[in-house]
N, C-alpha and C. Protein backbone atom coordinates (compact mmCIF):
# COMPACT_ATOMS: atom_id res chain seq x y z
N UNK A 1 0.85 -1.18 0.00
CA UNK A 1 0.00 0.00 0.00
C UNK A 1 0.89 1.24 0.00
N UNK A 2 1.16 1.95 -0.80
CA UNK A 2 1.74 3.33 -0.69
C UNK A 2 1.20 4.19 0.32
N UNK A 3 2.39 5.14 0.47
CA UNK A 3 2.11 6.16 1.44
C UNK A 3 1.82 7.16 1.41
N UNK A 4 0.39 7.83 1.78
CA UNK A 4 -0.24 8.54 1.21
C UNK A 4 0.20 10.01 1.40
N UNK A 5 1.52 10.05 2.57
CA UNK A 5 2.21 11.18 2.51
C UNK A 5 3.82 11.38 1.78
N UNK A 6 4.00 10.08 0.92
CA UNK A 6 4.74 10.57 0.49
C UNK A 6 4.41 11.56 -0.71
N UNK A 7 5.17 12.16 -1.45
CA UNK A 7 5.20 13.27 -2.01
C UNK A 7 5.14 12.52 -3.61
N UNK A 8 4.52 13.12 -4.77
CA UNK A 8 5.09 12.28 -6.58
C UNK A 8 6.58 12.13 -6.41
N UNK A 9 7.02 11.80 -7.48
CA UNK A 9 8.54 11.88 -7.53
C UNK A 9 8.65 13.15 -8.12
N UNK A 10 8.15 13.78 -8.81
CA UNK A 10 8.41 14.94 -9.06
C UNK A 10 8.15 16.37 -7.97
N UNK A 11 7.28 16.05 -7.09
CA UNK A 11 7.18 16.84 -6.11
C UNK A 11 9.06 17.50 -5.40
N UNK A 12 9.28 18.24 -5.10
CA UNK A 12 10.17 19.13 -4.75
C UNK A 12 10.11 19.40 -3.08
N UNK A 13 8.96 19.37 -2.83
CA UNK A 13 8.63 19.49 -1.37
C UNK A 13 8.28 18.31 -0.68
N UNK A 14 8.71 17.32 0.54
CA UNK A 14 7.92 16.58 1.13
C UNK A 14 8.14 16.80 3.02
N UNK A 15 7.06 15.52 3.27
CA UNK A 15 6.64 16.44 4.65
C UNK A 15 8.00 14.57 5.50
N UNK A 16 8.44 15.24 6.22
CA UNK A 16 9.14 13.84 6.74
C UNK A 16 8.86 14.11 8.71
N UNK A 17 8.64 13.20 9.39
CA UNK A 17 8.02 13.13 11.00
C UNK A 17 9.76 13.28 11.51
N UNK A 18 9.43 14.39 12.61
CA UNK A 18 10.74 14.26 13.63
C UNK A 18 10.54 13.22 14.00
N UNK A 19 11.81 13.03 15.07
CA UNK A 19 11.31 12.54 16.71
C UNK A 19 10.99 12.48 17.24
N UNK A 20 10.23 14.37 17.40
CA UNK A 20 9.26 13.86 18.61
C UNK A 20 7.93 14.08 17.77
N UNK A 21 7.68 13.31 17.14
CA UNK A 21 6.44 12.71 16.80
C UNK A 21 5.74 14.33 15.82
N UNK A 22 5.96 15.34 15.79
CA UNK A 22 5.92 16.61 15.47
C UNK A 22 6.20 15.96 13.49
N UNK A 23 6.02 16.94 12.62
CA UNK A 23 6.42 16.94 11.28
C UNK A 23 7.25 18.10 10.83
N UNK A 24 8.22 18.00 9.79
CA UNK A 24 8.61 19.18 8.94
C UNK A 24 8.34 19.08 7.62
N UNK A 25 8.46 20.33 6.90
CA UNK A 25 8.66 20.28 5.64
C UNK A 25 10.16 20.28 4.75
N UNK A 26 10.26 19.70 4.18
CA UNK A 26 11.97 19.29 3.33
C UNK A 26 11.79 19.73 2.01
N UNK A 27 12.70 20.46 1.68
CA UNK A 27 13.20 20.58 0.02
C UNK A 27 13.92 19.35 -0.17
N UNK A 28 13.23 18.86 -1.39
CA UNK A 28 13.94 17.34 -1.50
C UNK A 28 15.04 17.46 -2.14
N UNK A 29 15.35 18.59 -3.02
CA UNK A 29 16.60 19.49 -3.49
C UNK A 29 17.73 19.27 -2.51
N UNK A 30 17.57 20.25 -1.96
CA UNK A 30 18.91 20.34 -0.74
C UNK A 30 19.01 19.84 0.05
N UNK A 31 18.03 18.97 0.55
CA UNK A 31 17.62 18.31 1.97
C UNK A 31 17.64 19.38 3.10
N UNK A 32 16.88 21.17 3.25
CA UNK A 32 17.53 21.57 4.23
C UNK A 32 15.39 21.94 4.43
N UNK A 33 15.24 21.89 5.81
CA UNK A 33 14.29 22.44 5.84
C UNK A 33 13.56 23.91 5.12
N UNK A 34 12.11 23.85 4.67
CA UNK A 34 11.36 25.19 3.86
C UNK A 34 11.67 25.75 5.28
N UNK A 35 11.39 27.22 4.68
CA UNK A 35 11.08 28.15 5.21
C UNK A 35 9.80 28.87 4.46
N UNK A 36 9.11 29.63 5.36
CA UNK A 36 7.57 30.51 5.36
C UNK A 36 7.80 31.84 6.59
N UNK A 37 7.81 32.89 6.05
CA UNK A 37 8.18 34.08 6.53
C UNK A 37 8.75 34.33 7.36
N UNK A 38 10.18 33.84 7.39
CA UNK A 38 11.27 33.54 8.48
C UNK A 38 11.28 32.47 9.26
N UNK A 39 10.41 31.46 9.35
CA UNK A 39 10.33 30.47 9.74
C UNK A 39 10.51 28.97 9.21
N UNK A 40 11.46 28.58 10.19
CA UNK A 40 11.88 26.88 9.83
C UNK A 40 10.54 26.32 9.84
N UNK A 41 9.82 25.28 8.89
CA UNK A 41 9.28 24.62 8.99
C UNK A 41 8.92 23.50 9.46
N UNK A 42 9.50 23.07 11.00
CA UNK A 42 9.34 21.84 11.42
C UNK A 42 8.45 22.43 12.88
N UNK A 43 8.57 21.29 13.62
CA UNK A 43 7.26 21.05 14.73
C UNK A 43 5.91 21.18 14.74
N UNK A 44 5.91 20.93 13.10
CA UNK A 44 4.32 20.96 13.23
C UNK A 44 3.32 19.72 13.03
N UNK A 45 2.46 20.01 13.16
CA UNK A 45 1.51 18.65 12.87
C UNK A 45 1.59 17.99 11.67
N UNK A 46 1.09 17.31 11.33
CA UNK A 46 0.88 16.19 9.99
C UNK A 46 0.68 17.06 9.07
N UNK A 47 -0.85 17.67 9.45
CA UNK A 47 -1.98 17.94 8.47
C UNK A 47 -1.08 19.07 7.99
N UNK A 48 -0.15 20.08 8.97
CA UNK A 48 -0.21 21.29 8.15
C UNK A 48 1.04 21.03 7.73
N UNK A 49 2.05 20.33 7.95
CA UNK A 49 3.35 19.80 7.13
C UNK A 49 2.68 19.29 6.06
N UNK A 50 1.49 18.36 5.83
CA UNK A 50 1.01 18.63 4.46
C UNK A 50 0.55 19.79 3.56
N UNK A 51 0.20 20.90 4.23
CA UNK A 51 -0.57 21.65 3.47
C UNK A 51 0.19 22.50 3.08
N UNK A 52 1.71 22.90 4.07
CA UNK A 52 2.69 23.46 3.45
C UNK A 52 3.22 22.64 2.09
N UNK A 53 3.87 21.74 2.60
CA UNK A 53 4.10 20.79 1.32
C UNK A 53 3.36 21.15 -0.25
N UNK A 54 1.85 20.58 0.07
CA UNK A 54 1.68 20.86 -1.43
C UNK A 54 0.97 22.52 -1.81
N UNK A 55 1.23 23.16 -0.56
CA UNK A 55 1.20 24.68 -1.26
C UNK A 55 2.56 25.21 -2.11
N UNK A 56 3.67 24.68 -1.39
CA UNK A 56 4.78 25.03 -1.82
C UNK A 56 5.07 24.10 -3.69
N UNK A 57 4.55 22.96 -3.13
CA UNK A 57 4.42 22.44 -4.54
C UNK A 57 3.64 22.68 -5.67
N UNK A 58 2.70 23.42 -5.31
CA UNK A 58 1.98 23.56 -6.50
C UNK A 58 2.62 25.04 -6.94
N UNK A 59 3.01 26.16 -6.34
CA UNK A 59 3.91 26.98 -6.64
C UNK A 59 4.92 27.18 -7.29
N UNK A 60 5.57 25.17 -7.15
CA UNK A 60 7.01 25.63 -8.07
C UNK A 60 6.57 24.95 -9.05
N UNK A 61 5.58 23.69 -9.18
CA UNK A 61 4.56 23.57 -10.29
C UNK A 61 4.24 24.85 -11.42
N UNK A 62 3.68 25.78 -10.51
CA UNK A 62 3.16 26.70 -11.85
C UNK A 62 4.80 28.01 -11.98
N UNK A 63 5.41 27.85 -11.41
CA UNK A 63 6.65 28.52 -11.81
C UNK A 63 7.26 27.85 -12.86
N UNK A 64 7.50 26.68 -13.20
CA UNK A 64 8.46 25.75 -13.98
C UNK A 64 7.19 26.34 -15.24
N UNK A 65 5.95 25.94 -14.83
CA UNK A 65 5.27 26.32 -16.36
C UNK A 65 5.19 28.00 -17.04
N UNK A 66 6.10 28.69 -16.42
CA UNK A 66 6.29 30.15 -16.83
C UNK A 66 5.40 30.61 -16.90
């Protein structure tokens, strides 16, 4: 059964679980945590490490399409 949080392979952004049970968001690029208006993207919940994720993805989605 696939995992419904992993990211396409083309996705750029995915969401990966700390340690302490908390989520971040990852540039699968650099491996360094997103940032959102000065802020590291980790300790957050599931849902919104997803919603960052594919906000950020659909962004560089419609950037690549000029």
């Amino acid at each position: 059964m696939p995992d419904r949080h992993a990211p396409p392979p083309a996705s750029r952004y995915a969401t990966r679980p700390d340690q302490d049970g908390r989520w971040s968001v990852v540039d699968r690029e650099t491996g360094v945590y997103a940032q959102a208006a000065g802020r590291w993207l980790t300790g957050l919940s599931r849902s919104q490490a997803e919603v960052w994720a594919a906000s950020f993805n659909v962004t560089e989605a419609l950037r690549a399409e000029g």
